[in-house]
PDB file of N, CA and C in Angstrom:
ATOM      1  N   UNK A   1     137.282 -75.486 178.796  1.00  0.00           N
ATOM      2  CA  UNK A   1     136.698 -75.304 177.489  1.00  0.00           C
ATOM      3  C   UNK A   1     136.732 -73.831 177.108  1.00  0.00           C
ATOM      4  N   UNK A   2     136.956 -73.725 175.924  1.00  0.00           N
ATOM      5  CA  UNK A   2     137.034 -72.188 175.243  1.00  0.00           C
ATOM      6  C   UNK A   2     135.958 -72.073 174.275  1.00  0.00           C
ATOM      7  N   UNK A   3     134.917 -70.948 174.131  1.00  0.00           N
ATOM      8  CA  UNK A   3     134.027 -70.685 173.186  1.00  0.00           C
ATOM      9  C   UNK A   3     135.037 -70.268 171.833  1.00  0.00           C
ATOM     10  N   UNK A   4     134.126 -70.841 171.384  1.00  0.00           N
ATOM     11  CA  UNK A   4     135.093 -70.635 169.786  1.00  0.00           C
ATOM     12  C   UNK A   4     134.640 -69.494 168.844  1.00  0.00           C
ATOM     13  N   UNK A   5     132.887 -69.440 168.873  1.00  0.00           N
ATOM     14  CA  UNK A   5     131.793 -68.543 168.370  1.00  0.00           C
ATOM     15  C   UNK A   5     131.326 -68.090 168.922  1.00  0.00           C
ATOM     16  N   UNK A   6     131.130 -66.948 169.859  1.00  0.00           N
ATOM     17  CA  UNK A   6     130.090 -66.802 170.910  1.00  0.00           C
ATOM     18  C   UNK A   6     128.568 -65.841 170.121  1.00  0.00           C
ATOM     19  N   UNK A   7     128.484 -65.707 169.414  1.00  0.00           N
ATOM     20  CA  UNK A   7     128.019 -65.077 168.632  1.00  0.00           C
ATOM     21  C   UNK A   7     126.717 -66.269 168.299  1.00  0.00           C
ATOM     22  N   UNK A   8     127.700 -67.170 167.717  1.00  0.00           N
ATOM     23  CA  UNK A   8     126.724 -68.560 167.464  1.00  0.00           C
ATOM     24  C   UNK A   8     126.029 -69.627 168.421  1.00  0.00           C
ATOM     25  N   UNK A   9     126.966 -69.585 169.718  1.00  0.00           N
ATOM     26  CA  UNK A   9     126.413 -69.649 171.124  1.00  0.00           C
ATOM     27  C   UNK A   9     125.469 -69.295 171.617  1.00  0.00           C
ATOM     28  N   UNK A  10     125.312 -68.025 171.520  1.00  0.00           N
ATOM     29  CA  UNK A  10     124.252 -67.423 172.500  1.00  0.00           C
ATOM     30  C   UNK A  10     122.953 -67.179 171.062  1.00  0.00           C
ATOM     31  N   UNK A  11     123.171 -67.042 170.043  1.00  0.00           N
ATOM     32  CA  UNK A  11     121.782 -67.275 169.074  1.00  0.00           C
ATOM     33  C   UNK A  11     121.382 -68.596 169.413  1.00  0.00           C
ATOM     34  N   UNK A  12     121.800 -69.602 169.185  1.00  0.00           N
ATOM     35  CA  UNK A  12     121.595 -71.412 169.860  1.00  0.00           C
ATOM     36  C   UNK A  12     120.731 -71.106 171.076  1.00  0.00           C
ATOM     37  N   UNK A  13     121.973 -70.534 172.504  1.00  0.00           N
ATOM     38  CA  UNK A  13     121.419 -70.861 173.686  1.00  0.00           C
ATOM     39  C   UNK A  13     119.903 -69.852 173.386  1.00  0.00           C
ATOM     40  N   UNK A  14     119.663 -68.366 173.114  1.00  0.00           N
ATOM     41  CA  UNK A  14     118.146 -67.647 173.131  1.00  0.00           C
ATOM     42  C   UNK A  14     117.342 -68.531 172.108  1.00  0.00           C
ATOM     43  N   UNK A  15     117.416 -69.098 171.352  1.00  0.00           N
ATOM     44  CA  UNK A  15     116.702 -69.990 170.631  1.00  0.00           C
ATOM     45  C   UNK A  15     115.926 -71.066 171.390  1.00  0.00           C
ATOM     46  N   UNK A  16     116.787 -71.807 172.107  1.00  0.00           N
ATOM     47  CA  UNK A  16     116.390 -72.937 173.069  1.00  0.00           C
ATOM     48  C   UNK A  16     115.247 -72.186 174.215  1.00  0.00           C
ATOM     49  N   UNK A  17     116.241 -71.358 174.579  1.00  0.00           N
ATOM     50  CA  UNK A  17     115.392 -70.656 175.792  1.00  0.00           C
ATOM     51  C   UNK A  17     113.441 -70.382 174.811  1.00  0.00           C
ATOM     52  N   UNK A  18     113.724 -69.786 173.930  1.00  0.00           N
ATOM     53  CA  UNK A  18     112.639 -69.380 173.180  1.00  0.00           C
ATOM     54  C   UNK A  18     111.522 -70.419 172.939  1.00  0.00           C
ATOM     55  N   UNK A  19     111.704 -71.337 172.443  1.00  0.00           N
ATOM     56  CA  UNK A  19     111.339 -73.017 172.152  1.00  0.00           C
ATOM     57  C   UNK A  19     110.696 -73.363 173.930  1.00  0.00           C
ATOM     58  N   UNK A  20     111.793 -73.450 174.735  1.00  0.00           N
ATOM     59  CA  UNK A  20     111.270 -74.150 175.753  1.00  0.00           C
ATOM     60  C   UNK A  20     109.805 -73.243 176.324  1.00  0.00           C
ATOM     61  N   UNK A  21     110.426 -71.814 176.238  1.00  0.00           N
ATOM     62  CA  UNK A  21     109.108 -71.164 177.103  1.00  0.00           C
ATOM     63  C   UNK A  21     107.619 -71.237 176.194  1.00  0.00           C
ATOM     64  N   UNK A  22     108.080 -71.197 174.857  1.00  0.00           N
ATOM     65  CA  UNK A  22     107.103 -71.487 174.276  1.00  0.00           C
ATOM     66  C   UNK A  22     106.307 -72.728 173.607  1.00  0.00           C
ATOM     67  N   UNK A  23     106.927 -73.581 174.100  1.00  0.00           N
ATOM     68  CA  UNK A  23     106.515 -75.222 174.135  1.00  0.00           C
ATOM     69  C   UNK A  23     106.716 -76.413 175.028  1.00  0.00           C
ATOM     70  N   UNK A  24     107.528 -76.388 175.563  1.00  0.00           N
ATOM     71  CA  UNK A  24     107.684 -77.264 177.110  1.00  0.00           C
ATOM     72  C   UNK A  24     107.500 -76.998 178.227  1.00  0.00           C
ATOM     73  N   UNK A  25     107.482 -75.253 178.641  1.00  0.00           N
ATOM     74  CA  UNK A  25     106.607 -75.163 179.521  1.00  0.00           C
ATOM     75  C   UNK A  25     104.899 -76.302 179.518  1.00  0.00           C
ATOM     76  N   UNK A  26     104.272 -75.554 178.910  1.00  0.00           N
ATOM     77  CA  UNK A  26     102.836 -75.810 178.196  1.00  0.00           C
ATOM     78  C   UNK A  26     102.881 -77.454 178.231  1.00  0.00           C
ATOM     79  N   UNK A  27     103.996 -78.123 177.713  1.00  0.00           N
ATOM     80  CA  UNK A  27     103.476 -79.667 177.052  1.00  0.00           C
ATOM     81  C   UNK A  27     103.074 -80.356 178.350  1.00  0.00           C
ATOM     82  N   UNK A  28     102.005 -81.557 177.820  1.00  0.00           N
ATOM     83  CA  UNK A  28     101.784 -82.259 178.633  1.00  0.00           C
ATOM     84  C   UNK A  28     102.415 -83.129 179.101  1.00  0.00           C
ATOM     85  N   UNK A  29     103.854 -83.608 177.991  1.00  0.00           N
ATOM     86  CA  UNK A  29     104.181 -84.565 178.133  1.00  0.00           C
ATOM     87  C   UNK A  29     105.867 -84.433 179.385  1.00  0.00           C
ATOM     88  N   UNK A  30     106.237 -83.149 179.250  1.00  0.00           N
ATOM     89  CA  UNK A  30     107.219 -82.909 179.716  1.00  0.00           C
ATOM     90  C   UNK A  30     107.059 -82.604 180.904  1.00  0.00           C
ATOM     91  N   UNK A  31     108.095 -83.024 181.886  1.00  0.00           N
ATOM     92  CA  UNK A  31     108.383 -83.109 183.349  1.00  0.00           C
ATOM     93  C   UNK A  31     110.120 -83.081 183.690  1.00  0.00           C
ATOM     94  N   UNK A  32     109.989 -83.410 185.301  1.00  0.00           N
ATOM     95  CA  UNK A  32     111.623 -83.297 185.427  1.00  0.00           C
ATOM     96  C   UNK A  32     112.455 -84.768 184.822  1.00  0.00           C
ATOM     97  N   UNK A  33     111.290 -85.680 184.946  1.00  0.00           N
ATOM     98  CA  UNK A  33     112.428 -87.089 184.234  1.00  0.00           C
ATOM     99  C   UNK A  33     112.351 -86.832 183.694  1.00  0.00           C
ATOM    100  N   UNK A  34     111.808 -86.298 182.649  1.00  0.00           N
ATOM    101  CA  UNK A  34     112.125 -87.172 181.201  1.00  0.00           C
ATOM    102  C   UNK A  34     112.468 -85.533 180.296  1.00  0.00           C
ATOM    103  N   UNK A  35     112.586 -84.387 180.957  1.00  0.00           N
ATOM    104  CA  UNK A  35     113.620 -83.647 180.640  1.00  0.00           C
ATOM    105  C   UNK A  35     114.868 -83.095 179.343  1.00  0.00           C
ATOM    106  N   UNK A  36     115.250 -84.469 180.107  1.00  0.00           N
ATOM    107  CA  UNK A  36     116.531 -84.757 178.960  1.00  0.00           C
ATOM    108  C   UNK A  36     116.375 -85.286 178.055  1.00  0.00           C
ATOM    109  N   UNK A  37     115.435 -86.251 177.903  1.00  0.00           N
ATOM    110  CA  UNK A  37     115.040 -86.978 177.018  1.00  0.00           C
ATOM    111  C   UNK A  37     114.135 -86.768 175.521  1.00  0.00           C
ATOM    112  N   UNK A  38     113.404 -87.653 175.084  1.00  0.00           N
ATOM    113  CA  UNK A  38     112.490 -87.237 173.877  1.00  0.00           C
ATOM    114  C   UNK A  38     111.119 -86.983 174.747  1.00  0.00           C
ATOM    115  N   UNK A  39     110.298 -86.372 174.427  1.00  0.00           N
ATOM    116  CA  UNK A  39     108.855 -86.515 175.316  1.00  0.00           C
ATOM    117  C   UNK A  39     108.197 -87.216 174.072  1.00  0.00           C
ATOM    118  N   UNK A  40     107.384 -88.215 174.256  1.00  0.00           N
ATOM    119  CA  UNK A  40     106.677 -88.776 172.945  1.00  0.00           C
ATOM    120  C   UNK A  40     105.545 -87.402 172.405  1.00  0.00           C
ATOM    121  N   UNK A  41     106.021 -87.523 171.055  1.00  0.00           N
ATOM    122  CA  UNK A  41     104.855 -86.749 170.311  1.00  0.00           C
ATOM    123  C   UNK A  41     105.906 -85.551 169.997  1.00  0.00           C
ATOM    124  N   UNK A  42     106.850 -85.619 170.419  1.00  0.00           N
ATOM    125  CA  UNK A  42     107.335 -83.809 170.436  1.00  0.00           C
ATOM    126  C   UNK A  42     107.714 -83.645 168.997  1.00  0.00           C
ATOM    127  N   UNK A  43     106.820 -81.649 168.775  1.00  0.00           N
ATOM    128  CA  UNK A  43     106.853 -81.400 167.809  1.00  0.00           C
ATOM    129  C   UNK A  43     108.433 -81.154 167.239  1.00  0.00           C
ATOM    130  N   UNK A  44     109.250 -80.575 168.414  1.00  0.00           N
ATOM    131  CA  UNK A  44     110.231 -80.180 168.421  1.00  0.00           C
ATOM    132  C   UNK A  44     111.928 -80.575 168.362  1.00  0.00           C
ATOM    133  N   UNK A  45     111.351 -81.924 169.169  1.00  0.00           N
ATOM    134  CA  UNK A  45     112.665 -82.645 168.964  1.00  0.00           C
ATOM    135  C   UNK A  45     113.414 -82.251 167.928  1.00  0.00           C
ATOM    136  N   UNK A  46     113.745 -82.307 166.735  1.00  0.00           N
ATOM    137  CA  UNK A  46     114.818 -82.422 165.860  1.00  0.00           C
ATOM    138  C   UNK A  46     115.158 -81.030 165.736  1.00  0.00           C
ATOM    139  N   UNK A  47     114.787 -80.163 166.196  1.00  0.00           N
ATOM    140  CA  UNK A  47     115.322 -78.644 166.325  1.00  0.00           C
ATOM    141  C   UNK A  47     115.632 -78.229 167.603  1.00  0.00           C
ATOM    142  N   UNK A  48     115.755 -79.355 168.435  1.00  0.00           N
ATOM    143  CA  UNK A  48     116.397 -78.764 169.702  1.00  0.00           C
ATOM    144  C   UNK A  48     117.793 -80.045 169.693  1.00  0.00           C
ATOM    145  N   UNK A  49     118.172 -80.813 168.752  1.00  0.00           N
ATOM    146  CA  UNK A  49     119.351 -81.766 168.605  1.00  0.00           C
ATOM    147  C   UNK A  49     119.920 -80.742 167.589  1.00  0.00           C
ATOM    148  N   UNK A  50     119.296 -79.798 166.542  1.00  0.00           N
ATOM    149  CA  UNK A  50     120.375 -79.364 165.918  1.00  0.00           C
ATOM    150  C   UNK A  50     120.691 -78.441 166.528  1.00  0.00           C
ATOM    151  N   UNK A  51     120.229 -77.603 167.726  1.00  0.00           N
ATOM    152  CA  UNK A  51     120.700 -76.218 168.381  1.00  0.00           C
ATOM    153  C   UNK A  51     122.142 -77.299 169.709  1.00  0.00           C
ATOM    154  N   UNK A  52     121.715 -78.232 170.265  1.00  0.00           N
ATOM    155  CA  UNK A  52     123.303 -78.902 170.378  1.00  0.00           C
ATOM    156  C   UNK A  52     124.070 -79.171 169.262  1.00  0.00           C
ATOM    157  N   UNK A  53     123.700 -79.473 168.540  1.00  0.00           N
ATOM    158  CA  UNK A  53     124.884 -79.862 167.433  1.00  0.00           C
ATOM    159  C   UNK A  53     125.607 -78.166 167.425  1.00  0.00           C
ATOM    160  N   UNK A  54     124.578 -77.200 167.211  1.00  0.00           N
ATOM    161  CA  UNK A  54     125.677 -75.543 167.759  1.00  0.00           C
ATOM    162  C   UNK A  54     126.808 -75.652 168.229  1.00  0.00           C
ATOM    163  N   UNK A  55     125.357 -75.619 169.608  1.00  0.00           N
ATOM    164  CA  UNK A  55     126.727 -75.653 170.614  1.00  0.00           C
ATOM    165  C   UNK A  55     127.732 -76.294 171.108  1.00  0.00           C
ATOM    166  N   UNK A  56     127.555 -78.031 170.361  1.00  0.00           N
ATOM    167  CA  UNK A  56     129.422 -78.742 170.651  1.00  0.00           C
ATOM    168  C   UNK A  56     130.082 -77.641 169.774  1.00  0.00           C
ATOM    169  N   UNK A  57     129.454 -77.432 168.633  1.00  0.00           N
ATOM    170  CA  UNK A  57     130.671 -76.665 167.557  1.00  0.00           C
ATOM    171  C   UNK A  57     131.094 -75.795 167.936  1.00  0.00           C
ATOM    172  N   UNK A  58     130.115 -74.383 169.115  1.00  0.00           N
ATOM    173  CA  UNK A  58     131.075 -73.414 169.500  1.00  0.00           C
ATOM    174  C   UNK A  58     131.748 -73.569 170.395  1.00  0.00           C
ATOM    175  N   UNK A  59     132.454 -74.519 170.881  1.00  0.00           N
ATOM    176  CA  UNK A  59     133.141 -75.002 172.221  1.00  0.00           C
ATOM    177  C   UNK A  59     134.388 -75.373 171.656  1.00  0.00           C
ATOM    178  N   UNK A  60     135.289 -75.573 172.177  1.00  0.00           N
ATOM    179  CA  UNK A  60     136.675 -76.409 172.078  1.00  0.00           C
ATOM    180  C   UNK A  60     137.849 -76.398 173.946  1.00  0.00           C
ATOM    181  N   UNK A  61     137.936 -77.670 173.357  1.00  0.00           N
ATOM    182  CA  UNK A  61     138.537 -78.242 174.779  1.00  0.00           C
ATOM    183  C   UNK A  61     140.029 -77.428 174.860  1.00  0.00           C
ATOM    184  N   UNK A  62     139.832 -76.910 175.791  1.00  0.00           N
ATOM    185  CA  UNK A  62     141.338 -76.388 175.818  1.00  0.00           C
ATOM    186  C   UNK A  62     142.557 -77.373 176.108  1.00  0.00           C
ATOM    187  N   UNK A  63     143.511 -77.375 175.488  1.00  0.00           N
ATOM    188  CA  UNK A  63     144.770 -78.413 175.791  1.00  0.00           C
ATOM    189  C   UNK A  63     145.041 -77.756 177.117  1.00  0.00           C
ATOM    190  N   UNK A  64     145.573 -78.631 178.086  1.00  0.00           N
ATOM    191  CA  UNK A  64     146.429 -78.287 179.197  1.00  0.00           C
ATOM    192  C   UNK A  64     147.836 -78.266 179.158  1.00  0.00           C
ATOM    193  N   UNK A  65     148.753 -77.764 179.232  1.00  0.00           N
ATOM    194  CA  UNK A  65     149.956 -78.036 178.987  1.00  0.00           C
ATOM    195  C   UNK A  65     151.009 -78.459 180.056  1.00  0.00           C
ATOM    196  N   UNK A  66     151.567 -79.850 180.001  1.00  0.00           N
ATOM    197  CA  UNK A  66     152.316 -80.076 181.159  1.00  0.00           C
ATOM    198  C   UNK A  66     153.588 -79.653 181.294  1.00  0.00           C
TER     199      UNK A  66
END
């Protein structure tokens, strides 16, 4: 994979980082299962699906060439 934006990458990735220390640390609801998942109640959810939606965009699969 090749970064396409890194610029737009790493605002995404310190964003997330920012969010988590300042709200999933703390939540009650979050743990190691459920992680990945939605935690019920979360304020945050829909602003941590658009910071992936980022980062598929700054990515691209590199072709391999045979």
């Amino acid at each position: 994979m090749a970064v396409v934006d890194a610029n737009a990458r790493l605002k995404a990735l310190d964003r997330q980082k920012l969010l988590y220390n300042l709200h999933c640390k703390k939540c009650e609801n979050y743990n190691e299962r459920n992680s990945l998942k939605w935690c019920p109640g979360c304020a945050i959810w829909d602003e941590f699906q658009k910071i992936g939606e980022v980062l598929d965009s700054t990515i691209s699969e590199k072709e391999e060439s045979a």
